[in-house]
C-alpha atoms as a PDB file:
ATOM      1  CA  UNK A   1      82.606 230.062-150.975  1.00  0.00           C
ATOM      2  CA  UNK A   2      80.628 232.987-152.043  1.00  0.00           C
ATOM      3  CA  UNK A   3      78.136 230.249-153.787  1.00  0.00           C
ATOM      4  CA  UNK A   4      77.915 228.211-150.117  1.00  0.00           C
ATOM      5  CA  UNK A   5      76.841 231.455-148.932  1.00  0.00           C
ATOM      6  CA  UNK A   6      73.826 232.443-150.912  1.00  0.00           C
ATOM      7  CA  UNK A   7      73.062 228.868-150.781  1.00  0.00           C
ATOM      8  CA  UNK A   8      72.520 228.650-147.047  1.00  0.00           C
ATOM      9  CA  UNK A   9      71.017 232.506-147.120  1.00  0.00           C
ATOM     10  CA  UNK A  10      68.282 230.737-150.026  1.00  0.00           C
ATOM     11  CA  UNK A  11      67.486 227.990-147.528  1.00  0.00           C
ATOM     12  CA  UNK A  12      67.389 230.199-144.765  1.00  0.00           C
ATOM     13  CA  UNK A  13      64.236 232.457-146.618  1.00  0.00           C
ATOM     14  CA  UNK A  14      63.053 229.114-147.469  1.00  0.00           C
ATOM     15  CA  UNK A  15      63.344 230.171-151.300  1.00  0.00           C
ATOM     16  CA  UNK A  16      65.298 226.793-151.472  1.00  0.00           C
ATOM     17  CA  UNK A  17      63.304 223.835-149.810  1.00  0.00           C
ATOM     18  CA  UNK A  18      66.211 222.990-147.219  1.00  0.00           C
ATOM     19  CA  UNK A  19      67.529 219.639-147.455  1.00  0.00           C
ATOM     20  CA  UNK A  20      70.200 217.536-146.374  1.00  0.00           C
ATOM     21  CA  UNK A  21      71.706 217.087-149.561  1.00  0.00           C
ATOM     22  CA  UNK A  22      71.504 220.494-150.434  1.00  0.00           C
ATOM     23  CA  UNK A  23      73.104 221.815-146.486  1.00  0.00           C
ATOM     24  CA  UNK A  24      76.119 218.863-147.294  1.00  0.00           C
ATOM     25  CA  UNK A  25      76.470 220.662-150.713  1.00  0.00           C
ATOM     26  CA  UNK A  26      76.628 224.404-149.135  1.00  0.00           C
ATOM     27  CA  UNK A  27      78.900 222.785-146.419  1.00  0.00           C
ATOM     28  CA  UNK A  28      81.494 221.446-148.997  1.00  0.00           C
ATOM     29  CA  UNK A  29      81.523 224.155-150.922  1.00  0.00           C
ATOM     30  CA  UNK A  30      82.179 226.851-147.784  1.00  0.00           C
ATOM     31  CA  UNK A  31      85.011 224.284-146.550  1.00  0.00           C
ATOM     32  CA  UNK A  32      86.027 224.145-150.602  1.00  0.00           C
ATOM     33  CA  UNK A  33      86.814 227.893-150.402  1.00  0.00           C
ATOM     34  CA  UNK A  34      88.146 228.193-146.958  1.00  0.00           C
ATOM     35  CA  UNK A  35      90.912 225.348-147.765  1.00  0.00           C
ATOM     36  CA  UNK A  36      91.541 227.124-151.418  1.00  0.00           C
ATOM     37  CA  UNK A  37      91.641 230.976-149.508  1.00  0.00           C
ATOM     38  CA  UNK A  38      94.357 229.388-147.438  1.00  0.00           C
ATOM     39  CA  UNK A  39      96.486 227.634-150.232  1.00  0.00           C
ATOM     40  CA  UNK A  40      96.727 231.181-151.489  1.00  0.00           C
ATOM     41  CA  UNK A  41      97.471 232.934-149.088  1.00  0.00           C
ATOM     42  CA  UNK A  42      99.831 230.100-147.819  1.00  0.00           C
ATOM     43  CA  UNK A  43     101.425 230.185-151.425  1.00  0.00           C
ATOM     44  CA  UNK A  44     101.615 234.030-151.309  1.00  0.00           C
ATOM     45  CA  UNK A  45     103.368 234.512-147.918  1.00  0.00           C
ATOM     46  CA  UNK A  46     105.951 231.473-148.596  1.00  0.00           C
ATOM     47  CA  UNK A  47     109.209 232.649-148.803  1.00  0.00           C
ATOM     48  CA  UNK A  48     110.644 231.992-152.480  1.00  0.00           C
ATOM     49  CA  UNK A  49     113.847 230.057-150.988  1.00  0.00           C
ATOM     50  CA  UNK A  50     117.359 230.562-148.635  1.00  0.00           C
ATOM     51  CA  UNK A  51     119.403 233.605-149.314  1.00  0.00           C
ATOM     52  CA  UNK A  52     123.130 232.911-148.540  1.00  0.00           C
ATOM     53  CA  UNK A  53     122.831 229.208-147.328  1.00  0.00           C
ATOM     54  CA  UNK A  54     125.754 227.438-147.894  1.00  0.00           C
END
């Protein structure tokens, strides 16, 4: 995600000729994080299983 980031912020100061394949890249790579941030914190917060069920 932090990659997406400075890839956008490159484009932005034109340091990185802006293109569509390069905004798709930055795009998939932001959503890449945001889906793997909430696996983990999904995965973190799950409770481990049922206490006292049956």
């Amino acid at each position: 995600m932090f990659l997406a980031v400075i890839l956008a912020f490159l484009m932005v100061l034109k340091v990185l000729e802006p293109s569509l394949g390069l905004g798709f890249l930055s795009f998939t790579l932001s959503v890449g994080g945001l889906i793997a941030g909430l696996i983990g914190a999904l995965s973190y917060f799950r409770p481990s299983g049922r206490d006292g069920d049956g």
